[in-house]
PDB file of N, CA and C in Angstrom:
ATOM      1  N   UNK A   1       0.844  -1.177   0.000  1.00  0.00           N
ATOM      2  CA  UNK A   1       0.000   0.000   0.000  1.00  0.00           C
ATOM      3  C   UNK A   1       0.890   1.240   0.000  1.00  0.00           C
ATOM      4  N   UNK A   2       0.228   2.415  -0.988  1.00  0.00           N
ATOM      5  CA  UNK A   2       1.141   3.758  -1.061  1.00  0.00           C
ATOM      6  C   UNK A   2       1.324   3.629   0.962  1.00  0.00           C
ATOM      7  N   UNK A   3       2.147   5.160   0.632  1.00  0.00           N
ATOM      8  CA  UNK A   3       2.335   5.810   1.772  1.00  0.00           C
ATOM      9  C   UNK A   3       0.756   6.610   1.868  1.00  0.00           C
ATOM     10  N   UNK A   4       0.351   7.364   1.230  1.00  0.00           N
ATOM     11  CA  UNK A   4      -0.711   8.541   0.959  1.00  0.00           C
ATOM     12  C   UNK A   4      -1.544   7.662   1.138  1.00  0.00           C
ATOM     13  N   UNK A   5      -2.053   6.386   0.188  1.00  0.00           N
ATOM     14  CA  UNK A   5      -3.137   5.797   0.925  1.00  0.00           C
ATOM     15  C   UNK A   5      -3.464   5.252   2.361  1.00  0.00           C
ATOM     16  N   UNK A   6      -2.371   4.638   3.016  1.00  0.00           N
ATOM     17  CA  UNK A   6      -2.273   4.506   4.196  1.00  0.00           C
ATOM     18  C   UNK A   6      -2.752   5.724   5.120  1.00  0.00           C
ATOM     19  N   UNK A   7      -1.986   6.977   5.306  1.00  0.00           N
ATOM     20  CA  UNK A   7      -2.168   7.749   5.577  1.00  0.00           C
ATOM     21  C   UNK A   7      -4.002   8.330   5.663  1.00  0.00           C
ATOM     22  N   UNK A   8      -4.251   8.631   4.286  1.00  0.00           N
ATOM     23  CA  UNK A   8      -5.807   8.327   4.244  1.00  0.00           C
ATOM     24  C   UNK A   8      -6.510   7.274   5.030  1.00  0.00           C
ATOM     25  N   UNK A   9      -6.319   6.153   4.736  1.00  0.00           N
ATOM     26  CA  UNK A   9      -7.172   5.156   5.623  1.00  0.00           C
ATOM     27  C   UNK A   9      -6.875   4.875   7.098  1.00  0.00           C
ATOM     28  N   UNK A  10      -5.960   5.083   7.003  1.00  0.00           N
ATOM     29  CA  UNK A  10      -6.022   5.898   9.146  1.00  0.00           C
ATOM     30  C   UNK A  10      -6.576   6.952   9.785  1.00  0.00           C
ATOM     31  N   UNK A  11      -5.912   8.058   9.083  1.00  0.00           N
ATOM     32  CA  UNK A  11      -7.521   8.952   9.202  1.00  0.00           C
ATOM     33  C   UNK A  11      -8.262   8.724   9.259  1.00  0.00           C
ATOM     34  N   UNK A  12      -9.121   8.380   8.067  1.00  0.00           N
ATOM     35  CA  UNK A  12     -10.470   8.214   7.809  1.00  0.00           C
ATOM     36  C   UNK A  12     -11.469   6.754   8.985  1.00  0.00           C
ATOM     37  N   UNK A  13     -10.309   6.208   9.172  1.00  0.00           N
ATOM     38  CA  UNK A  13     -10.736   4.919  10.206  1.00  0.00           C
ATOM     39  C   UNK A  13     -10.826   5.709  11.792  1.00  0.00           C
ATOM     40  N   UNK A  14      -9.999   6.466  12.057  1.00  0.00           N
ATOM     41  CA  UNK A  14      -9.916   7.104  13.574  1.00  0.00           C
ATOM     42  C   UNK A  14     -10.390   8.047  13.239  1.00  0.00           C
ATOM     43  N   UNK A  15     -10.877   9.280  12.641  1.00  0.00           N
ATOM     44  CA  UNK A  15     -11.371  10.407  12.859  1.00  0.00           C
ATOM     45  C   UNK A  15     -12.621  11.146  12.427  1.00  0.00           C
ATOM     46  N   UNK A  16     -13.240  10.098  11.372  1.00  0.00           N
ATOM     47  CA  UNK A  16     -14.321  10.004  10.865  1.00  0.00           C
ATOM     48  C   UNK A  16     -14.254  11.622  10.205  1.00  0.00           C
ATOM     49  N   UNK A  17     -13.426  11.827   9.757  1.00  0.00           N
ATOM     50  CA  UNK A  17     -13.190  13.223   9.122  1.00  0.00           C
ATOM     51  C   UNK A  17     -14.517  13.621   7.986  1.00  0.00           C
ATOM     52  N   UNK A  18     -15.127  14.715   8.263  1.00  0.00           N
ATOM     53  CA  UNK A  18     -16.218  15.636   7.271  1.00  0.00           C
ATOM     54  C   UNK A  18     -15.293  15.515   5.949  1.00  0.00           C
ATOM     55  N   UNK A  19     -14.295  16.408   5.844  1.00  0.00           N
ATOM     56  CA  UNK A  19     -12.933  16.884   4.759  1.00  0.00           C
ATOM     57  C   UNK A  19     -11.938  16.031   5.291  1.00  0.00           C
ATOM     58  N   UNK A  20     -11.152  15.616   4.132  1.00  0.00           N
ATOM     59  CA  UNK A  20      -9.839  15.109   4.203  1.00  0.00           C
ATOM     60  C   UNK A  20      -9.346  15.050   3.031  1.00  0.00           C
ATOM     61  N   UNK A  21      -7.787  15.569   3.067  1.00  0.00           N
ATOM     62  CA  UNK A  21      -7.293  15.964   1.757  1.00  0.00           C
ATOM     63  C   UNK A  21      -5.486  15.343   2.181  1.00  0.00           C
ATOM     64  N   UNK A  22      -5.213  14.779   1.535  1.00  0.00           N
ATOM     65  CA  UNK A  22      -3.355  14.138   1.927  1.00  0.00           C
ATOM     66  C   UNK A  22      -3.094  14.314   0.387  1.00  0.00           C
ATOM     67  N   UNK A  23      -2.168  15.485   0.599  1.00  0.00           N
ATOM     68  CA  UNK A  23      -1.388  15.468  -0.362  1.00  0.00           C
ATOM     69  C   UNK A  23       0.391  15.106  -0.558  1.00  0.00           C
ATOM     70  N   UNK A  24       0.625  14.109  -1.693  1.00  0.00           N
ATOM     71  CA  UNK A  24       2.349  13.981  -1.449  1.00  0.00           C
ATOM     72  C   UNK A  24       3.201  15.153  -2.131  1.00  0.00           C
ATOM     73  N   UNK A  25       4.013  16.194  -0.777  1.00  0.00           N
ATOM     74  CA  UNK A  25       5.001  17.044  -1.236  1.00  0.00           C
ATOM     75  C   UNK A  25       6.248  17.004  -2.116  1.00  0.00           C
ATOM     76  N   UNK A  26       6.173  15.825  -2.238  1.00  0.00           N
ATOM     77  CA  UNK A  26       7.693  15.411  -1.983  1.00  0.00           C
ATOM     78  C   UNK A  26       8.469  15.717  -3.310  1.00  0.00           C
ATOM     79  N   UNK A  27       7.502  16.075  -4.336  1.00  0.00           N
ATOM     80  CA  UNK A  27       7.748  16.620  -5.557  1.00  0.00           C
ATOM     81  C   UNK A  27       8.253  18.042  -5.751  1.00  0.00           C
ATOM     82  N   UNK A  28       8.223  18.948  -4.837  1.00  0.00           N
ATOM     83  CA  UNK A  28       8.287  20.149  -4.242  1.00  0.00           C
ATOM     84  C   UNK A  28      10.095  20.224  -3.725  1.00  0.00           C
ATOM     85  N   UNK A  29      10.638  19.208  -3.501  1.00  0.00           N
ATOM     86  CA  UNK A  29      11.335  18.824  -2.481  1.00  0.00           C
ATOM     87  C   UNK A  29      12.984  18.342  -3.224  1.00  0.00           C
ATOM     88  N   UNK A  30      13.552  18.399  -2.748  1.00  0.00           N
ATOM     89  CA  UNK A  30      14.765  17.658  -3.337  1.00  0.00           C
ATOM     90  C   UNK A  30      15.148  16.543  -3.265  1.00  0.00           C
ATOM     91  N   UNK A  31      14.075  15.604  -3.422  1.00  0.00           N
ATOM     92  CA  UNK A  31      14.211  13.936  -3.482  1.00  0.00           C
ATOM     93  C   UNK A  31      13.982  12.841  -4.995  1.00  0.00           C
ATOM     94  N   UNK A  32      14.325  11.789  -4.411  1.00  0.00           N
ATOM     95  CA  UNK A  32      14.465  11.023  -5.964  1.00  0.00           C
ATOM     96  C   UNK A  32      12.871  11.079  -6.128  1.00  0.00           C
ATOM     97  N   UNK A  33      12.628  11.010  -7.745  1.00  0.00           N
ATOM     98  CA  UNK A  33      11.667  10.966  -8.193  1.00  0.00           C
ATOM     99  C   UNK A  33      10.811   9.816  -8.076  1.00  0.00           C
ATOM    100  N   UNK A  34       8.826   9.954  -7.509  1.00  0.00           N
ATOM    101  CA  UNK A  34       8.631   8.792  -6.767  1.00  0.00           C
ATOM    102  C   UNK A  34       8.484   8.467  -5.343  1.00  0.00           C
ATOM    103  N   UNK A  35       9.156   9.504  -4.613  1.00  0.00           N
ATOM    104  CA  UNK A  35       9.343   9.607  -3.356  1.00  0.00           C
ATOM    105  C   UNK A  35       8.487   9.726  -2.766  1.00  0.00           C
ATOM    106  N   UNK A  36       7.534   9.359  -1.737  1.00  0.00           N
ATOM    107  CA  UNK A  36       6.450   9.628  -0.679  1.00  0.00           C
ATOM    108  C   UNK A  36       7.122  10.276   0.913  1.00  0.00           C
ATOM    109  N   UNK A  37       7.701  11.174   1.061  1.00  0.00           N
ATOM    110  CA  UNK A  37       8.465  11.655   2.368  1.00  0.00           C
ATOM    111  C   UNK A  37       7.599  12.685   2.826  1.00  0.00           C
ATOM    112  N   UNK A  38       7.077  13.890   1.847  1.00  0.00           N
ATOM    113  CA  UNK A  38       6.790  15.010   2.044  1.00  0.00           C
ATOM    114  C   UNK A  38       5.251  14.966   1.929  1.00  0.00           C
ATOM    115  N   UNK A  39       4.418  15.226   3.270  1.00  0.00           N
ATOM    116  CA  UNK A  39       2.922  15.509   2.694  1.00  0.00           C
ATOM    117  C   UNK A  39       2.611  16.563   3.676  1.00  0.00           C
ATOM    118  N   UNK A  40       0.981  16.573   2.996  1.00  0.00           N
ATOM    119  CA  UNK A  40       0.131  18.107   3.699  1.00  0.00           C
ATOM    120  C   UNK A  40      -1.136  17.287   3.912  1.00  0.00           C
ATOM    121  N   UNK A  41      -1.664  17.035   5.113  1.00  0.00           N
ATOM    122  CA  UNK A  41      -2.793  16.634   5.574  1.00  0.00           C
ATOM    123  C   UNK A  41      -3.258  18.125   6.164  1.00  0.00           C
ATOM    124  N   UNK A  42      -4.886  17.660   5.131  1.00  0.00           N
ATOM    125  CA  UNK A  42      -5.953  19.139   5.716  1.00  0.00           C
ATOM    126  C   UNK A  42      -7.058  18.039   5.614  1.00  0.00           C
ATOM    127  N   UNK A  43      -7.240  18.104   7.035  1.00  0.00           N
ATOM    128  CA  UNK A  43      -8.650  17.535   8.036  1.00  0.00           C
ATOM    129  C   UNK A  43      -9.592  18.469   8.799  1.00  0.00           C
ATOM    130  N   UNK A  44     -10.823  17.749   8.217  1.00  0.00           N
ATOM    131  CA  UNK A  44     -12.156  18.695   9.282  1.00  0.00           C
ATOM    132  C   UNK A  44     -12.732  17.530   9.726  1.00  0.00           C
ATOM    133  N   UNK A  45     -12.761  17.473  10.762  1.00  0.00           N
ATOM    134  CA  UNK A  45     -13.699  16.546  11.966  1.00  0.00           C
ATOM    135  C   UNK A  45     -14.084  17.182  13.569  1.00  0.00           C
ATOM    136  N   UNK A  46     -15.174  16.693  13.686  1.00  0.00           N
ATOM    137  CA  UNK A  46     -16.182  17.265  14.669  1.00  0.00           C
ATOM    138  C   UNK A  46     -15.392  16.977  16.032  1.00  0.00           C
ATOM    139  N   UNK A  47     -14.646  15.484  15.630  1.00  0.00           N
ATOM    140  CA  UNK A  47     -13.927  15.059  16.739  1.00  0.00           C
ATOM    141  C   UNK A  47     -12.385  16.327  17.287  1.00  0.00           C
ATOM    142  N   UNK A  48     -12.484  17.097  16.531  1.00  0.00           N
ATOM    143  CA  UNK A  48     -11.269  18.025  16.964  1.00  0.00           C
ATOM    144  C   UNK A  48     -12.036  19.520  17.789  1.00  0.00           C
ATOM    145  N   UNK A  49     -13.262  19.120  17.830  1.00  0.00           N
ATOM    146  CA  UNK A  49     -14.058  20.474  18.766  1.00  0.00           C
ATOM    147  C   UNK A  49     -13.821  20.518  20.362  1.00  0.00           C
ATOM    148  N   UNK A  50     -13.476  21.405  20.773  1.00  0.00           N
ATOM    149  CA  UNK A  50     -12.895  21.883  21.943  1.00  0.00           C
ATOM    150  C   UNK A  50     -11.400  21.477  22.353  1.00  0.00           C
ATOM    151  N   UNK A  51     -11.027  21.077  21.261  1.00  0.00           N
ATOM    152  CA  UNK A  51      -9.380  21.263  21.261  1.00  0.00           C
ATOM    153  C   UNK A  51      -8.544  21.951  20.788  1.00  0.00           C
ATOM    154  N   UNK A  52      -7.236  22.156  21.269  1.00  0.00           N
ATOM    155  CA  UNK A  52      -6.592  23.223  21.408  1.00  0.00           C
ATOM    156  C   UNK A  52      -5.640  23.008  19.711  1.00  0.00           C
ATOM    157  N   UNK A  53      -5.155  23.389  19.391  1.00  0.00           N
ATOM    158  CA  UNK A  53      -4.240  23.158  17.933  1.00  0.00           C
ATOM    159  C   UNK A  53      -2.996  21.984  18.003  1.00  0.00           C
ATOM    160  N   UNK A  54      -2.688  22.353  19.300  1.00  0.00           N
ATOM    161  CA  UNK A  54      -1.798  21.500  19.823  1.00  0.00           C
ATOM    162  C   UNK A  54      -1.957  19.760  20.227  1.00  0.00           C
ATOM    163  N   UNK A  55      -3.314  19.853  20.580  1.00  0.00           N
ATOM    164  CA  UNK A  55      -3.932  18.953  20.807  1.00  0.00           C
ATOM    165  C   UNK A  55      -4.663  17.848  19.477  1.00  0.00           C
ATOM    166  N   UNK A  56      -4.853  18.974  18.499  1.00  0.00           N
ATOM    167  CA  UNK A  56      -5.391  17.967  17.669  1.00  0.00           C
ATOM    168  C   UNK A  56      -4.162  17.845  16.652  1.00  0.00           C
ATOM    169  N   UNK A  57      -2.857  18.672  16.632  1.00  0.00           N
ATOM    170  CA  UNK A  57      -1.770  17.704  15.901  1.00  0.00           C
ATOM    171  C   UNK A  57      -1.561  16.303  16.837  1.00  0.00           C
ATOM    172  N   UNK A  58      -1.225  16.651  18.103  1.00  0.00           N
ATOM    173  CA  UNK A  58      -0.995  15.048  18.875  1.00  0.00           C
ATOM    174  C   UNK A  58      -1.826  14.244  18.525  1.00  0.00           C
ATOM    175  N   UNK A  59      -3.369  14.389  18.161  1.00  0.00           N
ATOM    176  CA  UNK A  59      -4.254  13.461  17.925  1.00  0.00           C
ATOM    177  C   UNK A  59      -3.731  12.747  16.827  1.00  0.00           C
ATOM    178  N   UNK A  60      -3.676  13.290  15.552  1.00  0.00           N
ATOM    179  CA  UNK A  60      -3.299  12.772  14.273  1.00  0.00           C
ATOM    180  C   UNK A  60      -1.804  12.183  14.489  1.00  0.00           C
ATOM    181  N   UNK A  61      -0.844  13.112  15.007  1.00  0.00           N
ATOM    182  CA  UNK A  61       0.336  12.488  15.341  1.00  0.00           C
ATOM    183  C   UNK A  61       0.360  10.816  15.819  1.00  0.00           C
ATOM    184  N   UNK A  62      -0.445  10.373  16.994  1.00  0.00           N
ATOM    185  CA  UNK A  62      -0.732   9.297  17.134  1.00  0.00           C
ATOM    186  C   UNK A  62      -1.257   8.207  16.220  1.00  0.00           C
ATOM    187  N   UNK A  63      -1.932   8.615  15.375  1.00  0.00           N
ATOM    188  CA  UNK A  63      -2.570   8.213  14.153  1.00  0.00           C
ATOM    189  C   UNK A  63      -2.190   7.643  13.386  1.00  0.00           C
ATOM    190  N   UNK A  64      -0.998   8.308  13.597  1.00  0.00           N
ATOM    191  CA  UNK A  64      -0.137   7.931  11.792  1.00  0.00           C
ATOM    192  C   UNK A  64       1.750   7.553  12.867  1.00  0.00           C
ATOM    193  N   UNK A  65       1.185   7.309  13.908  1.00  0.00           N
ATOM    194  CA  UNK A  65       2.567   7.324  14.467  1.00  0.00           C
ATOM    195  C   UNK A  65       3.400   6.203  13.855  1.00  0.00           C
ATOM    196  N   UNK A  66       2.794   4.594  13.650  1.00  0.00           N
ATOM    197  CA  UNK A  66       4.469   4.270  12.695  1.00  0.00           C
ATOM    198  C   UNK A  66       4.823   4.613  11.344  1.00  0.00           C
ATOM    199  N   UNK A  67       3.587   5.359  10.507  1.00  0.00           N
ATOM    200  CA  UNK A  67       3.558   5.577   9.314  1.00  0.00           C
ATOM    201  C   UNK A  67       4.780   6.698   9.932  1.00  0.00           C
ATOM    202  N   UNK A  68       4.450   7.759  11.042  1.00  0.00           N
ATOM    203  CA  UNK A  68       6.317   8.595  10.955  1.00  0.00           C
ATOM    204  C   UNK A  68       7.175   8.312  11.595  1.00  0.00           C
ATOM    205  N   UNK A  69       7.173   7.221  11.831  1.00  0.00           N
ATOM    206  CA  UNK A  69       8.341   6.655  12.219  1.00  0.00           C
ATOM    207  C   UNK A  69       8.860   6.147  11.739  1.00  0.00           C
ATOM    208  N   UNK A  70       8.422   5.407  10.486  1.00  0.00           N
ATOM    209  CA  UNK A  70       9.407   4.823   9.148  1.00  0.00           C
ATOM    210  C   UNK A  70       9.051   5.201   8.268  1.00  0.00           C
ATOM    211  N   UNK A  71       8.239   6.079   7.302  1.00  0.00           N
ATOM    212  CA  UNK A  71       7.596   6.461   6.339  1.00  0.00           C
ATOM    213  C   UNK A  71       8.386   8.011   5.604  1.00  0.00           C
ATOM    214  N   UNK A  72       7.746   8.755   6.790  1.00  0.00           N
ATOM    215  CA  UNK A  72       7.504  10.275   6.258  1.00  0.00           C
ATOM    216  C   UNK A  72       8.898  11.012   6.859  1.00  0.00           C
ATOM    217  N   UNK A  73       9.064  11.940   6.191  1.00  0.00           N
ATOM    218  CA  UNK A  73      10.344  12.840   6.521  1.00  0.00           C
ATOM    219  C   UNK A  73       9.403  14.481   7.128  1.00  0.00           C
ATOM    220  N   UNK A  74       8.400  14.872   6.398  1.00  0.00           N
ATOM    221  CA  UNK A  74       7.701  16.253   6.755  1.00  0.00           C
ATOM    222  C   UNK A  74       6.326  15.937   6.273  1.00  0.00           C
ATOM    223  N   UNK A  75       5.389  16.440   7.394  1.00  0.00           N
ATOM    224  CA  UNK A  75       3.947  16.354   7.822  1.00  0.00           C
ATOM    225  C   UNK A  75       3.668  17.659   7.972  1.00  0.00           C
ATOM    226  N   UNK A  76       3.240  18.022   6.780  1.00  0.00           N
ATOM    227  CA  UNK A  76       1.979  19.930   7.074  1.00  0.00           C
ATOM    228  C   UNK A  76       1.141  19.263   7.758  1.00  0.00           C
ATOM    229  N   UNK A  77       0.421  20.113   8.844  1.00  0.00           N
ATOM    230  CA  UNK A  77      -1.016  19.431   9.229  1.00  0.00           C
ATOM    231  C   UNK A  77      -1.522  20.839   9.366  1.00  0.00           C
ATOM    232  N   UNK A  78      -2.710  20.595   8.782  1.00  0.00           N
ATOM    233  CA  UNK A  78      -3.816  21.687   8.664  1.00  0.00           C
ATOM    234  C   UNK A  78      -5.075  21.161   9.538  1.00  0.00           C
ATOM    235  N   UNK A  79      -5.634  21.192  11.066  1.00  0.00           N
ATOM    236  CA  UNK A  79      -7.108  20.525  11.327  1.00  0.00           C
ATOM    237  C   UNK A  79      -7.848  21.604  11.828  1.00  0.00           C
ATOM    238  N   UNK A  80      -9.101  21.535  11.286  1.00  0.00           N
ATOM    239  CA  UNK A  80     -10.165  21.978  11.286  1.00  0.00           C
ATOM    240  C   UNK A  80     -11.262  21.154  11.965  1.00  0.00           C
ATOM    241  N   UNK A  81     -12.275  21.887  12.858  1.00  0.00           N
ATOM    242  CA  UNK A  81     -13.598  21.508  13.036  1.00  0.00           C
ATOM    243  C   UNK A  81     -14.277  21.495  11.963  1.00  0.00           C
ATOM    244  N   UNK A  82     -15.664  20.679  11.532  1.00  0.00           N
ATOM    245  CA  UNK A  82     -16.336  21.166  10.586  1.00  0.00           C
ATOM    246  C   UNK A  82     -16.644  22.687  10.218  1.00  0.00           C
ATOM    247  N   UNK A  83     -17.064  22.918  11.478  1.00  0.00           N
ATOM    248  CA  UNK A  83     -17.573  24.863  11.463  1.00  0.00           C
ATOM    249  C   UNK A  83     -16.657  25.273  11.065  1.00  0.00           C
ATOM    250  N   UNK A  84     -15.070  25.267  11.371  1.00  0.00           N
ATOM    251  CA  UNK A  84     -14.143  26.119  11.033  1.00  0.00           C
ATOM    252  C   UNK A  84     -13.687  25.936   9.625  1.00  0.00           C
ATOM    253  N   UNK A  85     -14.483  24.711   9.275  1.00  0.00           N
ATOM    254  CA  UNK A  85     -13.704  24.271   7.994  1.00  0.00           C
ATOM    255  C   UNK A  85     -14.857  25.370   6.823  1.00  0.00           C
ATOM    256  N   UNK A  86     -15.965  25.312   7.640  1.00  0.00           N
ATOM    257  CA  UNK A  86     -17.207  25.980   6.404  1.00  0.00           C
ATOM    258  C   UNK A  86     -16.526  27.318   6.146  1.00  0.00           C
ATOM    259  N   UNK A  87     -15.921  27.547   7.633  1.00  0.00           N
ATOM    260  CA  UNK A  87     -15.884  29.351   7.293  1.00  0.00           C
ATOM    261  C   UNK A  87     -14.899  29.649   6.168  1.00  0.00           C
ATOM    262  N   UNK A  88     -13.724  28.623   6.217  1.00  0.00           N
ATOM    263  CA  UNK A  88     -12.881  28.764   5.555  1.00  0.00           C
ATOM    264  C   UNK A  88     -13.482  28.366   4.017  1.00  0.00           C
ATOM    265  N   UNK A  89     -14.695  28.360   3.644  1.00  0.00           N
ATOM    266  CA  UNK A  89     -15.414  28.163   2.139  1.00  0.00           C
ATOM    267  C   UNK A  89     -14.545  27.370   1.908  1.00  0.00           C
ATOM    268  N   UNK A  90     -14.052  25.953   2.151  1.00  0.00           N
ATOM    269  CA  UNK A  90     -13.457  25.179   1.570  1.00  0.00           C
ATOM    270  C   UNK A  90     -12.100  25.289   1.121  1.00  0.00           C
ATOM    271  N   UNK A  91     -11.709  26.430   1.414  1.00  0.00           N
ATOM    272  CA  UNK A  91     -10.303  27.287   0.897  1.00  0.00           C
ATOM    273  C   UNK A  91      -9.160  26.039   0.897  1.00  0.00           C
ATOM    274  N   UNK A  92      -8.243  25.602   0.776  1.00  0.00           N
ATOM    275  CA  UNK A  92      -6.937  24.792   0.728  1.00  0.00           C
ATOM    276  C   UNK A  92      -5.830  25.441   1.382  1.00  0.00           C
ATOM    277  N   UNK A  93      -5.289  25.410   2.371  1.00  0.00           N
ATOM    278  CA  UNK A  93      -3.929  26.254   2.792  1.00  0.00           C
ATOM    279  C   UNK A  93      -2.879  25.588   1.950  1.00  0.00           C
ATOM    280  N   UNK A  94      -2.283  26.837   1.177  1.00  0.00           N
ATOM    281  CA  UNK A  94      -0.929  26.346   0.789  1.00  0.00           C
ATOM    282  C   UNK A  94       0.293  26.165   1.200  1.00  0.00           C
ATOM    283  N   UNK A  95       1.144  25.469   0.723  1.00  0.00           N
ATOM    284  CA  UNK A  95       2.784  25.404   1.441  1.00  0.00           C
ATOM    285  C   UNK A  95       3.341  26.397   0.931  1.00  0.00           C
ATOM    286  N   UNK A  96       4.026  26.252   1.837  1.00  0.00           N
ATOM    287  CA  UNK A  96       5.466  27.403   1.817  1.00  0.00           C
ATOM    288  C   UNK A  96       6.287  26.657   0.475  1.00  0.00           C
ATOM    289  N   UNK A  97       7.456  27.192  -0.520  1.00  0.00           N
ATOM    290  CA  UNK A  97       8.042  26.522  -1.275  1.00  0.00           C
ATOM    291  C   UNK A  97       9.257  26.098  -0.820  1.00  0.00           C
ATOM    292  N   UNK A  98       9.747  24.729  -0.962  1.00  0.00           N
ATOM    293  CA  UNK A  98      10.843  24.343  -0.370  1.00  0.00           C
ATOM    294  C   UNK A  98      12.486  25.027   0.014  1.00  0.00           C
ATOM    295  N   UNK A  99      12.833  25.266   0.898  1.00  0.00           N
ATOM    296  CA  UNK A  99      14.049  26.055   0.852  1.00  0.00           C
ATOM    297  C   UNK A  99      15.251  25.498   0.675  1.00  0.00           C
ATOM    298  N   UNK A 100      14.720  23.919  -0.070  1.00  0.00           N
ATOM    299  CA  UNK A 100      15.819  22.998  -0.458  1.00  0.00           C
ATOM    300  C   UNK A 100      17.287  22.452   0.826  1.00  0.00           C
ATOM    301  N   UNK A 101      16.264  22.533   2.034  1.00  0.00           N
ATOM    302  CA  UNK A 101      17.065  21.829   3.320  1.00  0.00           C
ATOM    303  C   UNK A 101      17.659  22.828   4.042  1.00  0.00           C
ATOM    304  N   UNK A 102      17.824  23.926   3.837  1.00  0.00           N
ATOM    305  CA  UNK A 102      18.679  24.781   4.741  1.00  0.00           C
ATOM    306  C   UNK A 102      17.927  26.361   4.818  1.00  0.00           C
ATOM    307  N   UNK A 103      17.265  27.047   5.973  1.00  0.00           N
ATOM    308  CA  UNK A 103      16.861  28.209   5.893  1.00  0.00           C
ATOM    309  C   UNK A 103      17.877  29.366   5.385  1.00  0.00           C
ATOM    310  N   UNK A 104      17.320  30.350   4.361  1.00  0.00           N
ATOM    311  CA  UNK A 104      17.506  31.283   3.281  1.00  0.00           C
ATOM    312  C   UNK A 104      16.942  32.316   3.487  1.00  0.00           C
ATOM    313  N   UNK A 105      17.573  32.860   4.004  1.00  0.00           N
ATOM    314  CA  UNK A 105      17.274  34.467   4.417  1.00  0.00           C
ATOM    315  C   UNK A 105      17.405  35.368   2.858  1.00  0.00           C
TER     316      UNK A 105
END
């Protein structure tokens, strides 16, 4: 099984997510072509209401914990409540563009 599908079907099994979107970065990135290292998970679930930001990366963190422990090199996480997800009209947060491993002032 991909990396990205995995990823998806853990989510989607623990969080019963409204929205869910896993995208692979890794194309963005300075890796061999093919690579699954780099993604952007943007989740809306009801289950992230009255938690703190911090709280619902640990949630997902747990989630996908051996997928990053042998899998992934960088995890965007974007989570949303449903409500917060409406306000945002469905919008997509984008990434930053890679700074090719070393910050560039």
């Amino acid at each position: 099984m991909i990396v990205q599908t995995k990823i998806e079907q853990l989510l989607t099994d623990a969080l019963s997510p409204e929205f869910l979107q896993v995208d692979n970065e890794s194309g963005q990135h300075n890796v061999a072509p093919g690579s699954e290292s780099h993604f952007r998970v943007v989740i809306a679930t009801d289950q992230f209401q009255g938690q703190r930001l911090i709280q619902r990366h640990q949630r997902v963190n747990r989630v996908l914990a051996d997928v990053l422990s042998h899998d992934i090199h960088a995890l965007a996480l974007h989570t949303y409540t449903d409500a917060e997800w409406k306000l945002k009209q469905d919008k997509l947060p984008v990434s930053p563009d890679c700074l090719g491993g070393s910050a560039k002032v």
